[in-house]
C-alpha atoms as a PDB file:
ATOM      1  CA  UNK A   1     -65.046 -15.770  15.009  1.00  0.00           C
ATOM      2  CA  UNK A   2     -62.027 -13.862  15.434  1.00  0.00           C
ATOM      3  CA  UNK A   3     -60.457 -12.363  12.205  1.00  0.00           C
ATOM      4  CA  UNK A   4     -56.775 -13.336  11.574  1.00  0.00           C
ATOM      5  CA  UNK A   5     -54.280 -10.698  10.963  1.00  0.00           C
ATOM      6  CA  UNK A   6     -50.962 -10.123   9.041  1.00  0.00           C
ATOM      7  CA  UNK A   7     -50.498 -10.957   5.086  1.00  0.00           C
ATOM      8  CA  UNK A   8     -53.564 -12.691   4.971  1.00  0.00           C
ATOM      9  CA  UNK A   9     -56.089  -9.984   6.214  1.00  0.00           C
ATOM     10  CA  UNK A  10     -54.119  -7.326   3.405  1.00  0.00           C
ATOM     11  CA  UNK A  11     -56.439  -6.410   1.629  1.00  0.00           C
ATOM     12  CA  UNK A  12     -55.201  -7.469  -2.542  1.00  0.00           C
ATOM     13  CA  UNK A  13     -55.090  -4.169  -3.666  1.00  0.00           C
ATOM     14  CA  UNK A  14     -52.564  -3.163  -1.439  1.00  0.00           C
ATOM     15  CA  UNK A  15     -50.304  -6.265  -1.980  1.00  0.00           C
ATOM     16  CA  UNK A  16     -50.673  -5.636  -5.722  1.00  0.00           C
ATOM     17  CA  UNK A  17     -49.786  -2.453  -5.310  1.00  0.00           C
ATOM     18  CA  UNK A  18     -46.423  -3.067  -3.475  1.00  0.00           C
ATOM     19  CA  UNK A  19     -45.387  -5.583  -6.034  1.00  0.00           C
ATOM     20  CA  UNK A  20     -45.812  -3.128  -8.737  1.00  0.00           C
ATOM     21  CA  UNK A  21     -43.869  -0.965  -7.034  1.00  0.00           C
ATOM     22  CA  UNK A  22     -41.028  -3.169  -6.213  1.00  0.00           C
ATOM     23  CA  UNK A  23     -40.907  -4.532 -10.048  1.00  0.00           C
ATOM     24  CA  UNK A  24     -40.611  -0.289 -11.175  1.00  0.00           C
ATOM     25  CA  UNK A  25     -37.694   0.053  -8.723  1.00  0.00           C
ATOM     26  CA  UNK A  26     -34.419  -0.367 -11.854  1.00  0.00           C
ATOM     27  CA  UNK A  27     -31.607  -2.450 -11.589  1.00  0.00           C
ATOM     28  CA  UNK A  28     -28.222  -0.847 -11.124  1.00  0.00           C
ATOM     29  CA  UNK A  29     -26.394  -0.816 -14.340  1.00  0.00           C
ATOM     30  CA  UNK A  30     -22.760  -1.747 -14.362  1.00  0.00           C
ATOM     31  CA  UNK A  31     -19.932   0.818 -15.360  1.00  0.00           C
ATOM     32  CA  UNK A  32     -19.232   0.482 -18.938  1.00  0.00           C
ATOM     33  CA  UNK A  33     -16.283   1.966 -20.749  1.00  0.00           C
ATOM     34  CA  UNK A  34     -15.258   3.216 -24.327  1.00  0.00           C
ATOM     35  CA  UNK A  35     -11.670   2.645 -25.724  1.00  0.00           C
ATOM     36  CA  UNK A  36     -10.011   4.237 -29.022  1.00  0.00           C
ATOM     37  CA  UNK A  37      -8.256   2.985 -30.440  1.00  0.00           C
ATOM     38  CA  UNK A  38      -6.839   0.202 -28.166  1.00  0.00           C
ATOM     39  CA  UNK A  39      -4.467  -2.073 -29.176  1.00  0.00           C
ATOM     40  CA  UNK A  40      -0.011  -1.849 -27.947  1.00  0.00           C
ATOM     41  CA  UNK A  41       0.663   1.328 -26.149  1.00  0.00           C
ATOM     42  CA  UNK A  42       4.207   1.760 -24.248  1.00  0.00           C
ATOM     43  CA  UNK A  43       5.210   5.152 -22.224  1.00  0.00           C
ATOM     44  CA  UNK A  44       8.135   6.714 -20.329  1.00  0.00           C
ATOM     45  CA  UNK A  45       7.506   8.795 -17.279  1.00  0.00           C
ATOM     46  CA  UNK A  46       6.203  11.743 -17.024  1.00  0.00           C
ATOM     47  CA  UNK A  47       8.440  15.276 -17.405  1.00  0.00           C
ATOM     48  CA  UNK A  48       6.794  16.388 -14.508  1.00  0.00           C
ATOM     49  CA  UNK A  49       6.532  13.242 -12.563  1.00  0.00           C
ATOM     50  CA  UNK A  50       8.420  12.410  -9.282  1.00  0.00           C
ATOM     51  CA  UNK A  51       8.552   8.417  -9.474  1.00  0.00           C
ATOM     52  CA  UNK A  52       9.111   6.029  -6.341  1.00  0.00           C
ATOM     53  CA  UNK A  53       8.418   3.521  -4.048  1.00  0.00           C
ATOM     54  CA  UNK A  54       7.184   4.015  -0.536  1.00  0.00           C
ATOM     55  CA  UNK A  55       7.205   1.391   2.130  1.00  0.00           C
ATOM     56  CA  UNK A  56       4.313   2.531   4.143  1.00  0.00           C
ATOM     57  CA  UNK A  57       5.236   1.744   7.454  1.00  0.00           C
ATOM     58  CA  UNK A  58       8.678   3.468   7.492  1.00  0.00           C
ATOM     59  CA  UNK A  59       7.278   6.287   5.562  1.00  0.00           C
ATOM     60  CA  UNK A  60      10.896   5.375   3.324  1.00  0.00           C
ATOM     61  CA  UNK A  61      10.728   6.413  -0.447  1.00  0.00           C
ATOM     62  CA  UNK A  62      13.254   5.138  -2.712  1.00  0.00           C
ATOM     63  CA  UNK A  63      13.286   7.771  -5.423  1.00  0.00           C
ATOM     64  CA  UNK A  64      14.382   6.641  -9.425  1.00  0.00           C
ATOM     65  CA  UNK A  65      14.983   8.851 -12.145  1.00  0.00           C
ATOM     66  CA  UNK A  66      13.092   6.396 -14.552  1.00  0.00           C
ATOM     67  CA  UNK A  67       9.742   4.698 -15.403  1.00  0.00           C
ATOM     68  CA  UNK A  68       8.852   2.497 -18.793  1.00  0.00           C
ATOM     69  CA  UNK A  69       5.812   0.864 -18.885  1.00  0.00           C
ATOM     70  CA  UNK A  70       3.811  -0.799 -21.653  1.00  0.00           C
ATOM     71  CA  UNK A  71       0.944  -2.483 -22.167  1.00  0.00           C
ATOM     72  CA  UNK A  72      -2.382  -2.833 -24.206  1.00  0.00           C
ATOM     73  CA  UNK A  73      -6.490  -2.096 -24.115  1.00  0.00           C
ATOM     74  CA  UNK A  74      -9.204  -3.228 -25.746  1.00  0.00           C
ATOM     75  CA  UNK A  75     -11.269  -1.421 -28.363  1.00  0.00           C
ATOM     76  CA  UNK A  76     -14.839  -0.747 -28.227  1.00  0.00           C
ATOM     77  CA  UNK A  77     -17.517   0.867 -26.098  1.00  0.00           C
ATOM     78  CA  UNK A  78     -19.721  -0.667 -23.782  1.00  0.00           C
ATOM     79  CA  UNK A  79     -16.910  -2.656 -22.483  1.00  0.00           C
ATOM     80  CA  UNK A  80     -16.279  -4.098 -19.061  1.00  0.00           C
ATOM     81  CA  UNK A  81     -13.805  -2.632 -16.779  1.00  0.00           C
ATOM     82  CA  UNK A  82     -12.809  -6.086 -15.169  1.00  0.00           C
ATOM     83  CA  UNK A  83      -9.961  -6.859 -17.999  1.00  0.00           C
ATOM     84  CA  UNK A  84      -9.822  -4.083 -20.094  1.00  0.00           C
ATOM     85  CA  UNK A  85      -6.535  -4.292 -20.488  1.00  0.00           C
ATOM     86  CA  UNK A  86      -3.331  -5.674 -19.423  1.00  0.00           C
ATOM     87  CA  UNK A  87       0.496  -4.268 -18.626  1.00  0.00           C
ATOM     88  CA  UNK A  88       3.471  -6.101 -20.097  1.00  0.00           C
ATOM     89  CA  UNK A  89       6.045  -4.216 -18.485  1.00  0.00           C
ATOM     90  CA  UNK A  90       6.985  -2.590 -15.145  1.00  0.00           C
ATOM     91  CA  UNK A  91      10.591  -0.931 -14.973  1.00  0.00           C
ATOM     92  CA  UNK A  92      12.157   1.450 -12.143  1.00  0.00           C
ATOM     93  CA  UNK A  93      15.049   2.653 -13.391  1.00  0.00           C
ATOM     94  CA  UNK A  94      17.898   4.636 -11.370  1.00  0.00           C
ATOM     95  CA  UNK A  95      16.976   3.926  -8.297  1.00  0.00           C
ATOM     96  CA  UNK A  96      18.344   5.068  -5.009  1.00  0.00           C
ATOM     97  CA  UNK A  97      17.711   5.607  -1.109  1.00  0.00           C
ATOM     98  CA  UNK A  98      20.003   7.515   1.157  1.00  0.00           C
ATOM     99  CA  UNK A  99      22.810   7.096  -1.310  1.00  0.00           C
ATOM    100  CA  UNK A 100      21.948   3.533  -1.620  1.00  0.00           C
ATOM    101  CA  UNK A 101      21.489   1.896  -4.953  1.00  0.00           C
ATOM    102  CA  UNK A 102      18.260  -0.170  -4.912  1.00  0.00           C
ATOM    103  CA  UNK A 103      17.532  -2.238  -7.941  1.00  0.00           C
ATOM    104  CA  UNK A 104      13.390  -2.818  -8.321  1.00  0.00           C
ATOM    105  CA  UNK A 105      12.587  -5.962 -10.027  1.00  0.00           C
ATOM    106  CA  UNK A 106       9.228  -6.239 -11.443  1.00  0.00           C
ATOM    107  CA  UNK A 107       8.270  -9.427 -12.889  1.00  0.00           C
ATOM    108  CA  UNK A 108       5.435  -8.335 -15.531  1.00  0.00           C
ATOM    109  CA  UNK A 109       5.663  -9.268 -18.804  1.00  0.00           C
ATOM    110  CA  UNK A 110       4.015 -10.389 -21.717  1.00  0.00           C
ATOM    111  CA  UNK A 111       4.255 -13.988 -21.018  1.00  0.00           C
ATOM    112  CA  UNK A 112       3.190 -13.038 -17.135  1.00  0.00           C
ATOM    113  CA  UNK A 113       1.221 -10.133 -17.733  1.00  0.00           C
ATOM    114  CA  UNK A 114      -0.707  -8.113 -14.674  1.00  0.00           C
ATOM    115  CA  UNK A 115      -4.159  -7.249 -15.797  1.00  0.00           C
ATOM    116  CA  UNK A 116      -6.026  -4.117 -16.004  1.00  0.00           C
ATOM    117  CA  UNK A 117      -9.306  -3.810 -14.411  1.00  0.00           C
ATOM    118  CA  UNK A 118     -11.327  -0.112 -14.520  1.00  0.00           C
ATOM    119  CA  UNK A 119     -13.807   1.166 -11.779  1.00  0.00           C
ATOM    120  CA  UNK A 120     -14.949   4.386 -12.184  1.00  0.00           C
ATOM    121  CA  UNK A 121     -14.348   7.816 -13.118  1.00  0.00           C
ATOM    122  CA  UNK A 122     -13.738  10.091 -10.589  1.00  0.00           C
ATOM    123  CA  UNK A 123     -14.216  12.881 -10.067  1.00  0.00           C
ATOM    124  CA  UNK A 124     -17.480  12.695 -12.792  1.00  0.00           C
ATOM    125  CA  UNK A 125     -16.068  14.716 -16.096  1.00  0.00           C
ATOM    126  CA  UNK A 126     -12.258  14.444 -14.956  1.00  0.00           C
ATOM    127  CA  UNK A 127     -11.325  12.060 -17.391  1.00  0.00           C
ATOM    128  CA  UNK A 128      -9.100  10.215 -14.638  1.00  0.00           C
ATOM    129  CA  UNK A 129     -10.653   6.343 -14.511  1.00  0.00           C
ATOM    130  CA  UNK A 130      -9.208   4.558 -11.724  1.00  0.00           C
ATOM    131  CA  UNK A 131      -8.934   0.461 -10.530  1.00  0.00           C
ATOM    132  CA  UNK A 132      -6.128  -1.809 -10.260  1.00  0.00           C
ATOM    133  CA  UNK A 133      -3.576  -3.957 -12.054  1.00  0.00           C
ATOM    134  CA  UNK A 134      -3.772  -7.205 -10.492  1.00  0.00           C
ATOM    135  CA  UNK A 135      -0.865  -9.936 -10.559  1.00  0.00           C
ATOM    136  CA  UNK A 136       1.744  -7.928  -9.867  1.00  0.00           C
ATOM    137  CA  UNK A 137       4.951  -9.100  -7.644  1.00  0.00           C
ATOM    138  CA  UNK A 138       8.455  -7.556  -7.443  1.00  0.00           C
ATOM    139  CA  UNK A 139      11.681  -7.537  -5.403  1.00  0.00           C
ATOM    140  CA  UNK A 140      13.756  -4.906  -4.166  1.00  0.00           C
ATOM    141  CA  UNK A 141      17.656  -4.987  -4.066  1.00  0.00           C
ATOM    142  CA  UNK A 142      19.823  -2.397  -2.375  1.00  0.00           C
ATOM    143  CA  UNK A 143      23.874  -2.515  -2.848  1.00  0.00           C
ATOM    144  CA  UNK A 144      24.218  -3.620   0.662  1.00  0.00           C
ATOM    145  CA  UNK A 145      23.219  -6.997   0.369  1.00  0.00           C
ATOM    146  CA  UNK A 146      19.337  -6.502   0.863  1.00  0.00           C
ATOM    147  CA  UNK A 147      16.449  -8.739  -0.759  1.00  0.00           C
ATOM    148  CA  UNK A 148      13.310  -8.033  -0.086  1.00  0.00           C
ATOM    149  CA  UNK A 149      10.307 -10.161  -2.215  1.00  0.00           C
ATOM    150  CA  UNK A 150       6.879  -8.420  -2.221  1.00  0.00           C
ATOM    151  CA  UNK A 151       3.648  -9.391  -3.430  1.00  0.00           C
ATOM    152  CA  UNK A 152       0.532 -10.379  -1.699  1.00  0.00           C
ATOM    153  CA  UNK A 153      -0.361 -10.672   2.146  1.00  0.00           C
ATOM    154  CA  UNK A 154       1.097 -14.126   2.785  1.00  0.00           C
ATOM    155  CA  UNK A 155      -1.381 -14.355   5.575  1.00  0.00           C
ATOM    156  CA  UNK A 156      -3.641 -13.967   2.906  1.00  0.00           C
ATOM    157  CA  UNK A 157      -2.314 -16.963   1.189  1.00  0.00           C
ATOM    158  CA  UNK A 158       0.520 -15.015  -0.619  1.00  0.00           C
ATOM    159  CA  UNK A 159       0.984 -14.731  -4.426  1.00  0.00           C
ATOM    160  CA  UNK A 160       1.004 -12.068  -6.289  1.00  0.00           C
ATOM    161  CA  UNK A 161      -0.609  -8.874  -5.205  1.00  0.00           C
ATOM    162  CA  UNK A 162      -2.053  -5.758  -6.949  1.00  0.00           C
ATOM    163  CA  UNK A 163      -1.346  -1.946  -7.007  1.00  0.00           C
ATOM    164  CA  UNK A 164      -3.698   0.991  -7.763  1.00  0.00           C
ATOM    165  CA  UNK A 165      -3.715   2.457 -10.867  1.00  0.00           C
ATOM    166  CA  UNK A 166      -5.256   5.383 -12.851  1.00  0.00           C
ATOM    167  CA  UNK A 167      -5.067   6.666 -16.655  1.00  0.00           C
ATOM    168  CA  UNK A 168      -6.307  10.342 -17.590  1.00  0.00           C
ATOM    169  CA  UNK A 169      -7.428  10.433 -20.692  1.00  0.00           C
ATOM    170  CA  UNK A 170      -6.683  13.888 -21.245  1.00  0.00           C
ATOM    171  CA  UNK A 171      -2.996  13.935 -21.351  1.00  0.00           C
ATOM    172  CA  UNK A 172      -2.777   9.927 -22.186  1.00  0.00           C
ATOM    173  CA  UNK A 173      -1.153   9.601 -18.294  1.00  0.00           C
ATOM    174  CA  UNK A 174      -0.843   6.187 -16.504  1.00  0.00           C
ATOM    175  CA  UNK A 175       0.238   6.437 -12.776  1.00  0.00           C
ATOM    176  CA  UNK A 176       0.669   4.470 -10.013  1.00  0.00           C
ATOM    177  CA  UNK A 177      -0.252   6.504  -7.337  1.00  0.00           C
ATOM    178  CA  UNK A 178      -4.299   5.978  -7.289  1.00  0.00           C
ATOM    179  CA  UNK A 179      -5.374   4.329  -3.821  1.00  0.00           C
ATOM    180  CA  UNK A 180      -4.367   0.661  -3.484  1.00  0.00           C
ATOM    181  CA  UNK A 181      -3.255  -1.657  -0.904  1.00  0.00           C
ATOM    182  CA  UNK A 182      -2.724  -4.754  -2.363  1.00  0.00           C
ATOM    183  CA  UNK A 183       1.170  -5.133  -2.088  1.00  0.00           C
ATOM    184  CA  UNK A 184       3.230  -6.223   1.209  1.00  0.00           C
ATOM    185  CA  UNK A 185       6.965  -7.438   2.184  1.00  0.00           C
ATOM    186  CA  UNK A 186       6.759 -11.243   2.247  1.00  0.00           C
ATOM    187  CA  UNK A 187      10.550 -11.689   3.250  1.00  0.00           C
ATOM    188  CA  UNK A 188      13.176  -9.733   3.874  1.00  0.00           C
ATOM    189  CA  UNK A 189      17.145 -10.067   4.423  1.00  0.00           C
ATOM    190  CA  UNK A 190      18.342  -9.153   7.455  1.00  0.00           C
ATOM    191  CA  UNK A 191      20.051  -6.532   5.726  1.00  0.00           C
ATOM    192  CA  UNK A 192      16.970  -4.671   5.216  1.00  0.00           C
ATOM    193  CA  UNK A 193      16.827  -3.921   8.350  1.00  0.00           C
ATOM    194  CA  UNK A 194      19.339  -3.192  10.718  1.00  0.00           C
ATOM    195  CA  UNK A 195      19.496   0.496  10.934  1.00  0.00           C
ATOM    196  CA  UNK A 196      22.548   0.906   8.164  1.00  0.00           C
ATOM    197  CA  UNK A 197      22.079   3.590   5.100  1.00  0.00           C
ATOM    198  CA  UNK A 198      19.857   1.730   2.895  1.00  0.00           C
ATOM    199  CA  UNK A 199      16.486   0.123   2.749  1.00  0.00           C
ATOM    200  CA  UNK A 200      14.541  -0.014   5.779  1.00  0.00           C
ATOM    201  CA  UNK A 201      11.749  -3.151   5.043  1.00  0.00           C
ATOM    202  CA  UNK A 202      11.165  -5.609   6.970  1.00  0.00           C
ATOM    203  CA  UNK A 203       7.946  -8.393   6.581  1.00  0.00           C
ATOM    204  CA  UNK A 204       4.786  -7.655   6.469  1.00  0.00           C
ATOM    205  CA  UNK A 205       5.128  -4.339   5.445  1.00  0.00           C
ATOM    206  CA  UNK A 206       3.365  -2.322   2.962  1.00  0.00           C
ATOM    207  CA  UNK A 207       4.653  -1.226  -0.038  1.00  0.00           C
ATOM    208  CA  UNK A 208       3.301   1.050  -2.749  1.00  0.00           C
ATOM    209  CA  UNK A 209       4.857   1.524  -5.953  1.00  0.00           C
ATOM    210  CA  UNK A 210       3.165   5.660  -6.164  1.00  0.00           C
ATOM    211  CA  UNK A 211       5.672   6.924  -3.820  1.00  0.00           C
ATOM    212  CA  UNK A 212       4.474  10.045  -2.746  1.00  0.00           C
ATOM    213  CA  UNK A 213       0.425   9.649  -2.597  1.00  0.00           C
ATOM    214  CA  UNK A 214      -2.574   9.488  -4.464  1.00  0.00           C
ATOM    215  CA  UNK A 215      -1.725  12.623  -7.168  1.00  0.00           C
ATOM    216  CA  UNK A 216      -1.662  11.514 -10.938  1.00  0.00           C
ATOM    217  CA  UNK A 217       1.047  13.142 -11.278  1.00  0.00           C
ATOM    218  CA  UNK A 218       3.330  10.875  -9.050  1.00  0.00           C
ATOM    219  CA  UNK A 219       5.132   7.767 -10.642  1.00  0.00           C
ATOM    220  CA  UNK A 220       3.399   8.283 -13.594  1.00  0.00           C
ATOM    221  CA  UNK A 221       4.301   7.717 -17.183  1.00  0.00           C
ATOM    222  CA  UNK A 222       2.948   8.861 -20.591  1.00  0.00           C
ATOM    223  CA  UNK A 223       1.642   6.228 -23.156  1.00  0.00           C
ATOM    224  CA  UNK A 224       1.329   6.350 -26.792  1.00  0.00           C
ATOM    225  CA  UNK A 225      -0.569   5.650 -29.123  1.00  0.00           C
ATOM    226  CA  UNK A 226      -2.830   8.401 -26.927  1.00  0.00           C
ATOM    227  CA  UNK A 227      -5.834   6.603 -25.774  1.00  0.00           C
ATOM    228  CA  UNK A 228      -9.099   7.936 -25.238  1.00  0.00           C
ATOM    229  CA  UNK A 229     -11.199   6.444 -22.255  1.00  0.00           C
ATOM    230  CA  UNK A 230     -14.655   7.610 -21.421  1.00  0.00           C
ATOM    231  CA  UNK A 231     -17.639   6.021 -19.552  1.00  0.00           C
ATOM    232  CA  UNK A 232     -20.182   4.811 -21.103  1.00  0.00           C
END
């Protein structure tokens, strides 16, 4: 008789063996956070903070002189990133591009608010935690008779959209300038762009409320109370 082979010709031990081993193998745990005190927090930017917005594609920035933000966390440890806190308020303020004046139009507030959601710390021991605030949708105005709305791909099903976001504990800092790509022209005037001073946007575009790049520093604005993050 001719002996079968495959699972049924391992031998138990083995099988038992590779079981046990699977079973010892631990689960990945999810990033927790820690928030004190939590609660309101608003913030003003940053002394030494360059704050704009950046259409990605024309490599435009429209510089403002201002940023006010404000917002809220929740208290605890061994919380969840995924909500962890929200934004009430977006304002540019003073806003300009090749002489232009552009008026930036967030619509966050605290009957519309755009969540918070936290991924990580990085670099490990930095204090910076970075994610996203999610519904988030604006329009830019310049003096020239350009409207542009922005929010979501609309190929994506449009909406709002989302924008990166980091805080640093250390200094109590909240910028916009961590990696994101969650916010694109949906329509544009033709004002926007016909090759007058102004603002160059046209649809489909990519827009990033950092300005300048990924440094904390850039469009950044800070909060009080202070608010100590750490993971776990």
């Amino acid at each position: 008789m001719k002996h079968r082979t495959g699972l049924l010709a391992t031998p138990a031990f083995v099988v038992a063996a590779a079981a046990a081993t699977l079973l010892a193998v631990p689960a990945l745990a999810a990033t927790t956070f820690t928030v004190s005190p939590g609660g309101a927090w608003s913030g003003t930017r940053a002394a030494d903070s360059s704050v704009g917005i950046r259409d990605a594609v024309s490599n435009q920035v429209t510089l403002c002189s201002g940023l006010a933000v404000a917002g809220g966390f929740k208290s605890g440890s061994g919380l969840s990133g995924t909500g962890i806190g929200a934004l009430t308020s977006i304002a540019f303020t003073g806003c300009k591009v090749e002489g232009v004046a552009v008026t930036v139009t967030v619509h966050t507030s605290a009957a519309n608010p755009a969540p918070i959601n936290l991924t990580q710390e990085f670099p490990a021991g930095s204090t910076v935690f970075t994610g996203q605030a999610t519904n988030i949708s604006l329009t830019l105005d310049d003096a020239r008779g350009c409207h542009a709305v922005v929010g979501a791909k609309i190929l994506s099903g449009g909406g709002p959209g989302f924008t990166g976001l980091a805080y640093r504990s250390s200094d109590h800092r909240l910028s916009f300038a961590a990696g994101g790509k969650g916010l694109f022209v949906q329509s544009a005037t033709a004002q926007c762009d016909n090759g007058a001073a102004g603002l160059d946007v046209k649809q489909f575009d990519r827009i990033s409320l950092g300005g300048f790049g990924d440094s904390i520093v850039d469009s950044s604005a800070i909060i009080s109370p202070a608010q100590r993050i750490s993971s776990p």
